[in-house]
N, C-alpha and C. Protein backbone atom coordinates (compact mmCIF):
# COMPACT_ATOMS: atom_id res chain seq x y z
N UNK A 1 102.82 85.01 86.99
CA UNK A 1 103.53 86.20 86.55
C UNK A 1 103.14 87.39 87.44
N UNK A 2 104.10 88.10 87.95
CA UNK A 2 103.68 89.26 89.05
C UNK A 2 104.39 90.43 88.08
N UNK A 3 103.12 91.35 88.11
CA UNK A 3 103.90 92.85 87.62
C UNK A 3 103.84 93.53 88.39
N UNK A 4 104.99 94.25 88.67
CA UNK A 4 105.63 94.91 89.62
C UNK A 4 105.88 97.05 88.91
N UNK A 5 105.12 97.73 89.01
CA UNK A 5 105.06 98.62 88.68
C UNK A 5 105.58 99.84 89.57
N UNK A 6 106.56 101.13 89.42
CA UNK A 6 107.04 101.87 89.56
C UNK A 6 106.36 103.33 89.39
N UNK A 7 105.95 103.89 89.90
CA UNK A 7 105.60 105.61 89.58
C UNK A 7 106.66 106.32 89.11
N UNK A 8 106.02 107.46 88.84
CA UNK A 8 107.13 107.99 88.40
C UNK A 8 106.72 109.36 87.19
N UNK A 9 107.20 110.27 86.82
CA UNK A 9 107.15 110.86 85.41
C UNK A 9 108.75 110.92 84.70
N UNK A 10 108.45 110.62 83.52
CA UNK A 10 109.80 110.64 82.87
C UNK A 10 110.14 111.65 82.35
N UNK A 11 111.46 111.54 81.91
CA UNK A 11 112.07 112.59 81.59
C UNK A 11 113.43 112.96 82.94
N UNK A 12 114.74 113.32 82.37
CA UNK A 12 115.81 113.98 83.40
C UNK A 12 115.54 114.80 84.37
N UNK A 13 114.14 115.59 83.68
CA UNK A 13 114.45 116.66 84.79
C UNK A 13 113.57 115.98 86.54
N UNK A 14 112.48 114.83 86.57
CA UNK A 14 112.30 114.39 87.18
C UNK A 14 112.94 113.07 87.46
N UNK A 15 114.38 112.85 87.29
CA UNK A 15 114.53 111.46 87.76
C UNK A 15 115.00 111.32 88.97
N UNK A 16 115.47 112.45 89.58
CA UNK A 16 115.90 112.05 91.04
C UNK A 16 115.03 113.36 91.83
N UNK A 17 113.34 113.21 91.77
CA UNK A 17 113.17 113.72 92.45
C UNK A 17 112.37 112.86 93.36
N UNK A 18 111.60 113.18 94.70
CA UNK A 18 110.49 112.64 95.53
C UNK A 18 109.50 111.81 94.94
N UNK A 19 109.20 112.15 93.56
CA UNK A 19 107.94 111.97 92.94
C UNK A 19 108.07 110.42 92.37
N UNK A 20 109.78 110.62 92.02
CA UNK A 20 109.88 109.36 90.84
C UNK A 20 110.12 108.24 91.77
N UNK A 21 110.23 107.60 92.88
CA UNK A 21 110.96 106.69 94.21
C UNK A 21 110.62 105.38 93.53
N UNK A 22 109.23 105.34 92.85
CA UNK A 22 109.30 104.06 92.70
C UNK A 22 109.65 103.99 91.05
N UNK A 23 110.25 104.49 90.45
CA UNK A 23 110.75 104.44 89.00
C UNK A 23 112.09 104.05 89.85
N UNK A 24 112.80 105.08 90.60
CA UNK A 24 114.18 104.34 91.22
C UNK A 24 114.71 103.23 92.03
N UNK A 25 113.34 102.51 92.47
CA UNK A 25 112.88 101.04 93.13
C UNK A 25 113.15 100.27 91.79
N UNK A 26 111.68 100.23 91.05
CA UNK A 26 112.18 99.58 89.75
C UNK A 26 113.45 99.67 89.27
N UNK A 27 114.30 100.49 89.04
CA UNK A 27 115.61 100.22 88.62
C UNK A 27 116.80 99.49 89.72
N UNK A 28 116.56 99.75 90.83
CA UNK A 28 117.57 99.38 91.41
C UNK A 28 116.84 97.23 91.19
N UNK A 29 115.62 96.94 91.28
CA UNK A 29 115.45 96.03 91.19
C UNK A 29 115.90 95.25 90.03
N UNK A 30 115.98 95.78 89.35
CA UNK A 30 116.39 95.75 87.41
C UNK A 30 118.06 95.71 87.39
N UNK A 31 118.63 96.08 88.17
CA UNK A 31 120.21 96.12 88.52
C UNK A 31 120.10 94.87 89.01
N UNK A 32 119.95 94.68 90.25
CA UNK A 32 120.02 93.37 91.15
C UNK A 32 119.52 91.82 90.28
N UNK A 33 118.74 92.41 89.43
CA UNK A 33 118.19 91.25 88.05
C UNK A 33 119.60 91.02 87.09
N UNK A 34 120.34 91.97 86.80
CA UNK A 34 121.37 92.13 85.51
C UNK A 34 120.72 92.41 84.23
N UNK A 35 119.09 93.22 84.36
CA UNK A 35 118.10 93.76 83.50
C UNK A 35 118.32 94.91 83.35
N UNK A 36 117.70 95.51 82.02
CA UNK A 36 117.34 96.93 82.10
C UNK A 36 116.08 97.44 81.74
N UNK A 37 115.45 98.16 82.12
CA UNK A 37 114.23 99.25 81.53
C UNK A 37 114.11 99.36 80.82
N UNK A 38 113.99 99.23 80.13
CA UNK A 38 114.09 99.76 78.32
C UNK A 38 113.19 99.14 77.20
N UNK A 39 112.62 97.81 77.93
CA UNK A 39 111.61 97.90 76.25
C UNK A 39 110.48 98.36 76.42
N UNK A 40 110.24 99.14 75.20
CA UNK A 40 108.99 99.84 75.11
C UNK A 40 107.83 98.88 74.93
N UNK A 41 106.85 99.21 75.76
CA UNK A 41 105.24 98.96 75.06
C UNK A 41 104.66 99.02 76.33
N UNK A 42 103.27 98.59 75.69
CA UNK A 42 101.98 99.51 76.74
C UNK A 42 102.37 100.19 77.67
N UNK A 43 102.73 101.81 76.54
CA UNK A 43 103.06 102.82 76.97
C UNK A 43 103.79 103.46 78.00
N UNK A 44 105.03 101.82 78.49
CA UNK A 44 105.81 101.94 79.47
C UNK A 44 106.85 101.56 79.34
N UNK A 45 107.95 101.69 80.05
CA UNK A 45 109.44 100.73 79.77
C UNK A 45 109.67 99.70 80.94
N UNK A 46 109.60 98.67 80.01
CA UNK A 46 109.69 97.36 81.32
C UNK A 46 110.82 96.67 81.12
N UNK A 47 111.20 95.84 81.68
CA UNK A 47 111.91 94.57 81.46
C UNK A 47 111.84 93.27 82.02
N UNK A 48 111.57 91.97 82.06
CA UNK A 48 111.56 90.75 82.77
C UNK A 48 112.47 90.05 83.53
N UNK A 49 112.14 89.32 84.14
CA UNK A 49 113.36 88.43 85.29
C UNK A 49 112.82 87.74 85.95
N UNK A 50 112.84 87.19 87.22
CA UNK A 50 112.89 86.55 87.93
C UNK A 50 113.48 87.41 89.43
N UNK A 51 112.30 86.86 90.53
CA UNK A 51 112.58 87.35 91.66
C UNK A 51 112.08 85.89 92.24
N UNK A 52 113.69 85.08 93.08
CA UNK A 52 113.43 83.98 93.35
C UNK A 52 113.41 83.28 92.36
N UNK A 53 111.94 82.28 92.57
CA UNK A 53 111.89 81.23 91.90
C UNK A 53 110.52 81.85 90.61
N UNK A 54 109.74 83.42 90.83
CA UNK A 54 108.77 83.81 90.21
C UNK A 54 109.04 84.92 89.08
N UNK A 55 108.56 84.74 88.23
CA UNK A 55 108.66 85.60 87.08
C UNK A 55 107.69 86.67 87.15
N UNK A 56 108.53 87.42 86.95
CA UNK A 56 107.84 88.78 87.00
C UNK A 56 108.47 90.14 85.78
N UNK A 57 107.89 90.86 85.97
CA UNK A 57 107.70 92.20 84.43
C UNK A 57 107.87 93.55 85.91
N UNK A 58 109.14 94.12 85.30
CA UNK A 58 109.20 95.43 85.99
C UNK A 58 108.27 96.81 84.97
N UNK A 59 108.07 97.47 85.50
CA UNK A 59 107.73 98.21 84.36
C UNK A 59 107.15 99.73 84.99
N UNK A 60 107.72 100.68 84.20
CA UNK A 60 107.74 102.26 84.65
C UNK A 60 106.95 103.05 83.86
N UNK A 61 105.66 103.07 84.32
CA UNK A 61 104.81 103.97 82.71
C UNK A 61 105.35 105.36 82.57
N UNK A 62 104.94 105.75 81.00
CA UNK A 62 105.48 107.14 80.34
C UNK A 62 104.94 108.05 80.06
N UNK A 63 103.38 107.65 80.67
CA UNK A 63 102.22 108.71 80.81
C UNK A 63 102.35 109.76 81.39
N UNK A 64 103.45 109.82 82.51
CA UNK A 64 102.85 110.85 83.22
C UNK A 64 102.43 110.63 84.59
N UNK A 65 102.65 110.76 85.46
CA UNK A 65 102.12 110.19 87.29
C UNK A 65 100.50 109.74 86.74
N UNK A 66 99.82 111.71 86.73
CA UNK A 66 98.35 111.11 86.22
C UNK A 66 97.34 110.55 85.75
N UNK A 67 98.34 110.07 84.93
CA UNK A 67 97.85 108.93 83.83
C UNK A 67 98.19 107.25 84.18
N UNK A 68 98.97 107.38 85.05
CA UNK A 68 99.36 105.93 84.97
C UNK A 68 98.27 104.17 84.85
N UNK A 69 97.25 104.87 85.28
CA UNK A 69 96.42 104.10 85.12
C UNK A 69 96.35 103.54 83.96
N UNK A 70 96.20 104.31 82.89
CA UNK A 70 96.28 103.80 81.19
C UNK A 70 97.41 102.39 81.43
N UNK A 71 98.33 102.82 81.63
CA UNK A 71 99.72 102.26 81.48
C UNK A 71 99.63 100.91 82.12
N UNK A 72 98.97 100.89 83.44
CA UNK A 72 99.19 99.33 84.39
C UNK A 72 98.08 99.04 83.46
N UNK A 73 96.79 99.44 82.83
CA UNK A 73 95.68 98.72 82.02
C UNK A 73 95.83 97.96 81.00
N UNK A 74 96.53 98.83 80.60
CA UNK A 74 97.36 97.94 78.90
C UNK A 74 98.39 97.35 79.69
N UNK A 75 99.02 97.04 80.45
CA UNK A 75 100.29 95.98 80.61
C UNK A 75 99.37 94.74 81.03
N UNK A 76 98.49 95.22 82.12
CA UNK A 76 97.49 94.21 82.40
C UNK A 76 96.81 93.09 81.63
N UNK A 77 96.44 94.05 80.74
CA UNK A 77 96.06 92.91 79.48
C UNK A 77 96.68 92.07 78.40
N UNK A 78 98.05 92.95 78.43
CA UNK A 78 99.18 92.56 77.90
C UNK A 78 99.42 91.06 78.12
N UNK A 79 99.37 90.96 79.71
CA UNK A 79 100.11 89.93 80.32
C UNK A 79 98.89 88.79 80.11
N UNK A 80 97.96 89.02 80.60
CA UNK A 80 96.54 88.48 80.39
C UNK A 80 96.78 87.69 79.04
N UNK A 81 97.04 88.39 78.02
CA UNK A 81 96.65 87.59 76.66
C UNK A 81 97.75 86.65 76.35
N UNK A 82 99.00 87.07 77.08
CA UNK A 82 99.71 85.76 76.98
C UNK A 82 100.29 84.71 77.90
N UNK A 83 99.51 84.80 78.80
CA UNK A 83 99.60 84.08 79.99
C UNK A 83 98.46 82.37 79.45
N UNK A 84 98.59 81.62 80.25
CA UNK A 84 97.72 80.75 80.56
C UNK A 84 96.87 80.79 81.39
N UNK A 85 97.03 81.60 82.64
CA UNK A 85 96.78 81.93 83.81
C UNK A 85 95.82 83.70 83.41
N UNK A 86 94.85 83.51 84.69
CA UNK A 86 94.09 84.78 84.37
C UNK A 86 94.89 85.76 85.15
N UNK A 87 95.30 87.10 84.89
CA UNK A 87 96.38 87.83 85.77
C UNK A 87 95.00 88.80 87.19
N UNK A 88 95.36 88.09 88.65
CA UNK A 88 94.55 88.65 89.25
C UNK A 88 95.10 89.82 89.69
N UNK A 89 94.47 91.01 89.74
CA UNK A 89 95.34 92.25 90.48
C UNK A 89 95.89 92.35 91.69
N UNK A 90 94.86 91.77 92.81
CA UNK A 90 94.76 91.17 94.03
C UNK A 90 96.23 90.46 94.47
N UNK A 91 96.36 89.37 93.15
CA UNK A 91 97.49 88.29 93.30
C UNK A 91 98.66 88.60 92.58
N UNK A 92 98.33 89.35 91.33
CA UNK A 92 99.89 89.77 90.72
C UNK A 92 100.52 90.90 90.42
N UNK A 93 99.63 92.18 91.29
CA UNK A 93 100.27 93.47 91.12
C UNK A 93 100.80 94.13 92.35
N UNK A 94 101.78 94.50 92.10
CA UNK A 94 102.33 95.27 92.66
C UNK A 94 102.83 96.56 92.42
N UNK A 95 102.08 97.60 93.01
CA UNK A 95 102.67 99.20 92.88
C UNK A 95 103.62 99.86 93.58
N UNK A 96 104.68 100.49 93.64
CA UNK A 96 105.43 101.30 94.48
C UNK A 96 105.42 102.50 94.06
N UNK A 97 105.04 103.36 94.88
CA UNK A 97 104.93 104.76 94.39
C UNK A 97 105.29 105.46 96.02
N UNK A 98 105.67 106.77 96.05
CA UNK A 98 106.45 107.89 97.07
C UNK A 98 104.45 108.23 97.83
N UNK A 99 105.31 108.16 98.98
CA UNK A 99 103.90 108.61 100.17
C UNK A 99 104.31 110.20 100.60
N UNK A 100 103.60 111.29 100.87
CA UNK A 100 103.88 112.56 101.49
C UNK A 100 103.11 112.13 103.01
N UNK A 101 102.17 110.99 103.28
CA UNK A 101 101.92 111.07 104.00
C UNK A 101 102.69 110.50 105.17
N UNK A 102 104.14 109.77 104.88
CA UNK A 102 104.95 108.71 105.71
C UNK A 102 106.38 109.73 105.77
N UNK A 103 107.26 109.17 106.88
CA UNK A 103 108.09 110.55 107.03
C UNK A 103 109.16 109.96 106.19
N UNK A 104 110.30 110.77 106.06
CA UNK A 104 111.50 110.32 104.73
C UNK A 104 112.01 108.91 105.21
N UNK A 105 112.04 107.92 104.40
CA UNK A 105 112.84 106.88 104.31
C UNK A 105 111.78 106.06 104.86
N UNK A 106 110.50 105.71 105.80
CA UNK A 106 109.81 105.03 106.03
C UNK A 106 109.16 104.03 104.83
N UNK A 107 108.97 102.57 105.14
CA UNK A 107 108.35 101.85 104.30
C UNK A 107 107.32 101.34 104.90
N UNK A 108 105.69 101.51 103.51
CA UNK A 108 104.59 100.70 104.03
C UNK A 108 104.03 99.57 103.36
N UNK A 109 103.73 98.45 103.64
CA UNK A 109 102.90 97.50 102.47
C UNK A 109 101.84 97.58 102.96
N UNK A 110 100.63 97.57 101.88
CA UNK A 110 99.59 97.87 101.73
C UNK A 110 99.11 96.67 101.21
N UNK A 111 97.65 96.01 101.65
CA UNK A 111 97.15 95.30 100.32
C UNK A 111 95.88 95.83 99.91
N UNK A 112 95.67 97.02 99.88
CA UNK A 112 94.58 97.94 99.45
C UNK A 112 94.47 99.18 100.27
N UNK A 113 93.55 99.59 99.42
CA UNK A 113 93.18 101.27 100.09
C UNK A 113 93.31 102.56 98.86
N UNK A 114 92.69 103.80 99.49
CA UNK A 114 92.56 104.53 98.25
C UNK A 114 93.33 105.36 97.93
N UNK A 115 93.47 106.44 97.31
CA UNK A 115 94.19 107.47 96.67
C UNK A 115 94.90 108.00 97.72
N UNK A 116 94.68 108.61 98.90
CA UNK A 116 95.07 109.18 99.88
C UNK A 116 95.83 110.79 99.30
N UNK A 117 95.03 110.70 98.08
CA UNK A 117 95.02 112.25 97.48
C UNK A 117 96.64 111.88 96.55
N UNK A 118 96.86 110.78 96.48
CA UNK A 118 98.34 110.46 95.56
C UNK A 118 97.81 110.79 93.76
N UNK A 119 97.86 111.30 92.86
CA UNK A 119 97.49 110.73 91.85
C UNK A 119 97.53 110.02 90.91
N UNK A 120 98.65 109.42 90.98
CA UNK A 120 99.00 108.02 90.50
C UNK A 120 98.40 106.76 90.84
N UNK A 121 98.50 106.83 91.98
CA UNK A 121 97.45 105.74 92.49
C UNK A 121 95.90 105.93 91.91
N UNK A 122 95.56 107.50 92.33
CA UNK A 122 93.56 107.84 91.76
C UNK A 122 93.34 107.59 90.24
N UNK A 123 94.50 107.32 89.60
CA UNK A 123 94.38 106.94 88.10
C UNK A 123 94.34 105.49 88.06
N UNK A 124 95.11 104.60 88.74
CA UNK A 124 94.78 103.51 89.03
C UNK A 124 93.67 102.58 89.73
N UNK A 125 93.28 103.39 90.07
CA UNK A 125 91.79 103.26 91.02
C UNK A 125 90.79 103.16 89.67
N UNK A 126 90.94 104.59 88.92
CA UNK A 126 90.37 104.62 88.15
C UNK A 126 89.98 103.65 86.99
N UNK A 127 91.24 103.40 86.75
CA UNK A 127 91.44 102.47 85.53
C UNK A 127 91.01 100.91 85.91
N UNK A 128 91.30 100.41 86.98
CA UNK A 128 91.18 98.66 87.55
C UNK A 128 89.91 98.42 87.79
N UNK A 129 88.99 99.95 88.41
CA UNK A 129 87.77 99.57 88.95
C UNK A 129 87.91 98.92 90.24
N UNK A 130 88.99 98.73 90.94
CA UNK A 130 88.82 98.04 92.67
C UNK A 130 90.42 98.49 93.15
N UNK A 131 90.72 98.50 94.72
CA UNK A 131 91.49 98.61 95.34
C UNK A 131 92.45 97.95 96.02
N UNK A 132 91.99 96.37 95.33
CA UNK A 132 92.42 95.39 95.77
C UNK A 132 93.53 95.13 95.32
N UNK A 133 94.51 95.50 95.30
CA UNK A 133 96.07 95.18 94.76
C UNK A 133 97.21 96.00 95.72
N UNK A 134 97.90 95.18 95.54
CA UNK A 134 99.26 95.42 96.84
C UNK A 134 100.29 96.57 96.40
N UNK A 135 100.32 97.67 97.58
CA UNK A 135 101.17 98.74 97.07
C UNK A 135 102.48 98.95 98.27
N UNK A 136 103.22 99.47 97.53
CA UNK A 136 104.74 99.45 98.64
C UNK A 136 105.01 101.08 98.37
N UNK A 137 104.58 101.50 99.60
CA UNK A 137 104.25 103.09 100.11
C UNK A 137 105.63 103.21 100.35
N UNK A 138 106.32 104.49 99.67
CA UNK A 138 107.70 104.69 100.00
C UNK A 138 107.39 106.41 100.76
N UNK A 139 107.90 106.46 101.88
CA UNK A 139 107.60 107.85 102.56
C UNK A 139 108.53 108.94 102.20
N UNK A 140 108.33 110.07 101.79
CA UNK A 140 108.78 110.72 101.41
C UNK A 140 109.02 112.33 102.42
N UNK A 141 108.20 112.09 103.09
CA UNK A 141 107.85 113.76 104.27
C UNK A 141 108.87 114.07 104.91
N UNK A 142 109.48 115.02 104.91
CA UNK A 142 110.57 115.79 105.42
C UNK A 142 110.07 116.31 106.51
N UNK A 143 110.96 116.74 107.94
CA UNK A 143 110.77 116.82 109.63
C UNK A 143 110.01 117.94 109.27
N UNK A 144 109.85 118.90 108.75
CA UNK A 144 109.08 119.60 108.86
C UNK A 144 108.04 120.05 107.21
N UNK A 145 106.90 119.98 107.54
CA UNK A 145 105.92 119.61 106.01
C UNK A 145 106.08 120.80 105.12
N UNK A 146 106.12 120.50 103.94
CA UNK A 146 106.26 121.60 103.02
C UNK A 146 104.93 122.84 102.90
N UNK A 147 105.08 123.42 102.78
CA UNK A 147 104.14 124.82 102.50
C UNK A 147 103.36 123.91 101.05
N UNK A 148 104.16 123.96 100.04
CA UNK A 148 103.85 123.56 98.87
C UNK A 148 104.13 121.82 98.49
N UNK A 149 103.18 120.86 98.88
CA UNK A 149 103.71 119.54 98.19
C UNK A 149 103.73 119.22 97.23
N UNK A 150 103.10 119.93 96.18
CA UNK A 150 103.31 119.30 94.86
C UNK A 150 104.42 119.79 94.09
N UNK A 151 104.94 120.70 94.55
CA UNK A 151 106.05 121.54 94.33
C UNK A 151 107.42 120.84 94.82
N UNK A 152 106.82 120.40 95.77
CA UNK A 152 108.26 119.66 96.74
C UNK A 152 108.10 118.53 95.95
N UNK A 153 107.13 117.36 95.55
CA UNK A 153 107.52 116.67 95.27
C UNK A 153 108.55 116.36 93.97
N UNK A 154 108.46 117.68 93.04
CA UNK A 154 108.94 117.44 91.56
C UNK A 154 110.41 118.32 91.77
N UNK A 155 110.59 118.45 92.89
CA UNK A 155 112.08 119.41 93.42
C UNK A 155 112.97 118.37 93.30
N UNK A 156 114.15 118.16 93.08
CA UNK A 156 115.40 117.42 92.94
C UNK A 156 115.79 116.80 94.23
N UNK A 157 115.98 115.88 94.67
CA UNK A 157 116.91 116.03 96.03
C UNK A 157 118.44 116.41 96.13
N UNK A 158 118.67 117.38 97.14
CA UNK A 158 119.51 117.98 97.36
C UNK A 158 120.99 117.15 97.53
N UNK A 159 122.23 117.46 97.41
CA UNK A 159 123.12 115.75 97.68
C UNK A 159 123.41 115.57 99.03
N UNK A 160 122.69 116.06 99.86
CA UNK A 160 123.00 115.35 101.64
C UNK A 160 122.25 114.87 101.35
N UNK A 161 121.02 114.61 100.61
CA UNK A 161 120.21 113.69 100.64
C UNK A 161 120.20 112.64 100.83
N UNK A 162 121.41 112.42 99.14
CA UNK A 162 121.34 111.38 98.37
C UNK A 162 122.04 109.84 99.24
N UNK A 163 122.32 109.87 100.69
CA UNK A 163 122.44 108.54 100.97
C UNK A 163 121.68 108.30 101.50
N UNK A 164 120.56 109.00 102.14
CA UNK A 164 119.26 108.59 102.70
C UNK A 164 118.47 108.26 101.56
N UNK A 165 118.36 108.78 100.58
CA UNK A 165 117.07 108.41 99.22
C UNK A 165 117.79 107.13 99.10
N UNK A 166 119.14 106.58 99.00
CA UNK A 166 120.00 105.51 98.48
C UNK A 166 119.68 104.40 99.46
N UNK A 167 119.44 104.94 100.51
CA UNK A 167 118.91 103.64 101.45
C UNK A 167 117.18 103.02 101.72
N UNK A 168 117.09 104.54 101.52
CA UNK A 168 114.88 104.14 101.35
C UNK A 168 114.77 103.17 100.07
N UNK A 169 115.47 103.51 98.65
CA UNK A 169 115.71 102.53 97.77
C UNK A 169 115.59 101.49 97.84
N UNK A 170 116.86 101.48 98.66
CA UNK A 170 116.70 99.30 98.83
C UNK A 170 115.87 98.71 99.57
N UNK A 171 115.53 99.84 100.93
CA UNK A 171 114.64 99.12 101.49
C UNK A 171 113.19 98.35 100.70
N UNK A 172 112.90 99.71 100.04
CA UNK A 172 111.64 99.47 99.19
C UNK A 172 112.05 98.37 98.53
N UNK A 173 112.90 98.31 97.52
CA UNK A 173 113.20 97.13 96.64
C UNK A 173 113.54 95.61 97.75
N UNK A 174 113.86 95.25 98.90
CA UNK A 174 113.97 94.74 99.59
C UNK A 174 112.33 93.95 99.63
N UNK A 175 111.29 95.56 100.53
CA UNK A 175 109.96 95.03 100.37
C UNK A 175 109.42 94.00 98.82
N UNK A 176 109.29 94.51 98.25
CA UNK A 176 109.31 94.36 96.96
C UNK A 176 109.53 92.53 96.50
N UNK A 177 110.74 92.52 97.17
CA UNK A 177 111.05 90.92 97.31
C UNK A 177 110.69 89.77 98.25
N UNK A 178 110.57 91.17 99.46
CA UNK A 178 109.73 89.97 100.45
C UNK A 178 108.08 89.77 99.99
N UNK A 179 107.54 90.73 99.52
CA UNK A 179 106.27 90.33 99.11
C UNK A 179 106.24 89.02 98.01
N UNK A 180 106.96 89.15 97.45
CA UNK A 180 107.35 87.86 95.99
C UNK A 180 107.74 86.52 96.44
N UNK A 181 108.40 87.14 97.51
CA UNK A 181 109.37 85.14 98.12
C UNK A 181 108.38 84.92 99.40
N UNK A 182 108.23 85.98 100.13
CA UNK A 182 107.44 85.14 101.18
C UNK A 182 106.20 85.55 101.81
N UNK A 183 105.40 86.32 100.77
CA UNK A 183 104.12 86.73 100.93
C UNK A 183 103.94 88.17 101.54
N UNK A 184 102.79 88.79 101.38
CA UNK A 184 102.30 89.83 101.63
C UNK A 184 102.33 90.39 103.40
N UNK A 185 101.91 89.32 103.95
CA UNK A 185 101.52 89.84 105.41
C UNK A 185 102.98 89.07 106.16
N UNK A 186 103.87 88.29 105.65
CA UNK A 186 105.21 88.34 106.07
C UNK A 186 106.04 89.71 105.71
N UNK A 187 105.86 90.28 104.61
CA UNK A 187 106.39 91.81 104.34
C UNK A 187 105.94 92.81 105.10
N UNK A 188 104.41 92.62 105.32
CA UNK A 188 103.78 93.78 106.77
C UNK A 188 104.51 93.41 107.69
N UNK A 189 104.43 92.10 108.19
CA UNK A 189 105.13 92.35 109.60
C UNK A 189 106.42 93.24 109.60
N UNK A 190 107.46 92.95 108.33
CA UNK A 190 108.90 93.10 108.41
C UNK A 190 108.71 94.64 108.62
N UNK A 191 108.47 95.15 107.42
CA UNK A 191 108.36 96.41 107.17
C UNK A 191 107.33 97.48 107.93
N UNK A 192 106.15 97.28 108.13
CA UNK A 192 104.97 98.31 108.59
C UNK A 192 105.43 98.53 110.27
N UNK A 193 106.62 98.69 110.31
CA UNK A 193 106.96 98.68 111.92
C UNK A 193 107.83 100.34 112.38
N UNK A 194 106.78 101.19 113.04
CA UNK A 194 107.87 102.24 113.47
C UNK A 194 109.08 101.99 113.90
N UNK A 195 110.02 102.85 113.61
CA UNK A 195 111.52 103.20 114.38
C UNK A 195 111.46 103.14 115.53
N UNK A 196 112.19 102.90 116.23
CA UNK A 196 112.60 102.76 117.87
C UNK A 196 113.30 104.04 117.93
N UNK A 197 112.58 105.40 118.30
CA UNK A 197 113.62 106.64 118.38
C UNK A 197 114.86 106.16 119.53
N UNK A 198 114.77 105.54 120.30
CA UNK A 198 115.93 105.27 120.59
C UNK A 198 116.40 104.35 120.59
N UNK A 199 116.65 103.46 119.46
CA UNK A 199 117.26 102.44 118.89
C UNK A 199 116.69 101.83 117.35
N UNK A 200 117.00 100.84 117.21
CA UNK A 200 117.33 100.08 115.64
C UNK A 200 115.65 99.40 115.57
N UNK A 201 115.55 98.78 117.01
CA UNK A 201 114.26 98.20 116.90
C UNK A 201 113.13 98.80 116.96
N UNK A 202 111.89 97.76 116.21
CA UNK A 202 110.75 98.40 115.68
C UNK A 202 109.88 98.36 117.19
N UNK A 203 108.51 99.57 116.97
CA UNK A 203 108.52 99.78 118.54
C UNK A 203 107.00 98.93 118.56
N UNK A 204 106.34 98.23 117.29
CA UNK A 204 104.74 98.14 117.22
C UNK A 204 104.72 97.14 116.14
N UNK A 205 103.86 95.94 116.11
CA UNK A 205 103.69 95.02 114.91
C UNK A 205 102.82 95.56 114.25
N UNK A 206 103.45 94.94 112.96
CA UNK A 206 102.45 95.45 111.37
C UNK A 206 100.91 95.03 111.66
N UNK A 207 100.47 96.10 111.06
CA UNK A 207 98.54 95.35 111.24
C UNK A 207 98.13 95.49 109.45
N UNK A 208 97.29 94.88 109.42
CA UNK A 208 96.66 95.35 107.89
C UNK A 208 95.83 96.60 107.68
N UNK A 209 95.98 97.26 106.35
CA UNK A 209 95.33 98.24 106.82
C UNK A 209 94.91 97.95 105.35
């Protein structure tokens, strides 16, 4: 069983901003399932499916960015108590949450590392006790850096945006699937690869970081 977790804070007035990317990953993944978000418990809205041939639990906690840790803890154990199988973090989690440190639309897979000052993630740190679990860094940084990021991040996107946020989407949800069907460091290679400023192709192979 792989849980596949989304950042995010709820509520309308943050759903289409920077902050929420991986609440809008989770859903677009939840579309492509014929699922929805929506059942409540440990303090999140999830839903189940299948990616491939593996079962997996989407799920968007309602804590709050800062809190999210609570939220993957109790799903964690959730899954734990009715599994047969012990749920390793290492082996069955997956986080997607918005990077300020990656430029707009860039995708990273991660299979560890720390807060990098995110706090969604430093609540998760918090809560697991280790760093060992796989995260799908969605970049969020605009050509030129904000004065204010925490400000920018809970700002709306504007609608020239909205087909660039519409395409970082799938990519992420894309990652998301290659980590599930064909492993972790087959998704680095795909994904952890700069743009070719002058062209389509990537200019450097994925390394682990």
């Amino acid at each position: 069983m792989r849980l596949i977790v989304g950042l995010g804070n709820p509520g309308i007035e943050y759903q289409f901003t920077p902050h929420n990317m991986g609440f809008l990953t989770v859903d677009r993944l939840a579309d492509e399932m014929g699922a929805q978000v929506s059942n409540r418990r440990c303090r999140s809205l999830t839903a189940s499916g299948k990616i491939g041939d593996q079962q997996v639990v989407l799920a968007k906690p309602e804590t709050f960015m800062n809190l999210s840790g609570l939220a993957v803890a109790e799903l964690i154990k959730r899954i734990g108590e009715n599994s047969d199988a012990e749920f390793d973090p290492k082996r069955d989690l997956i986080i997607i949450h918005d990077e300020l440190d990656l430029p707009q639309g860039r995708i990273q897979v991660r299979e560890r590392g720390g807060s990098a000052g995110h706090n969604g993630i430093r609540s998760i740190l918090g809560a697991l006790g280790t760093e060992e679990w796989v995260r799908v860094r969605v970049g969020i940084a605009p050509e030129h850096k904000p004065a204010d990021g925490a400000r920018f991040v809970l700002t709306p996107f504007r609608k020239g945006e909205l087909v660039m946020v519409d395409e970082t989407i799938e990519r992420a949800a894309d990652a998301v699937k290659a980590i599930v069907t064909d492993g972790v460091q087959a998704a680095m290679n795909r994904f952890n690869r700069r743009p070719d400023p002058n062209g389509d192709k990537p200019t450097d192979a994925a390394r682990p970081e």
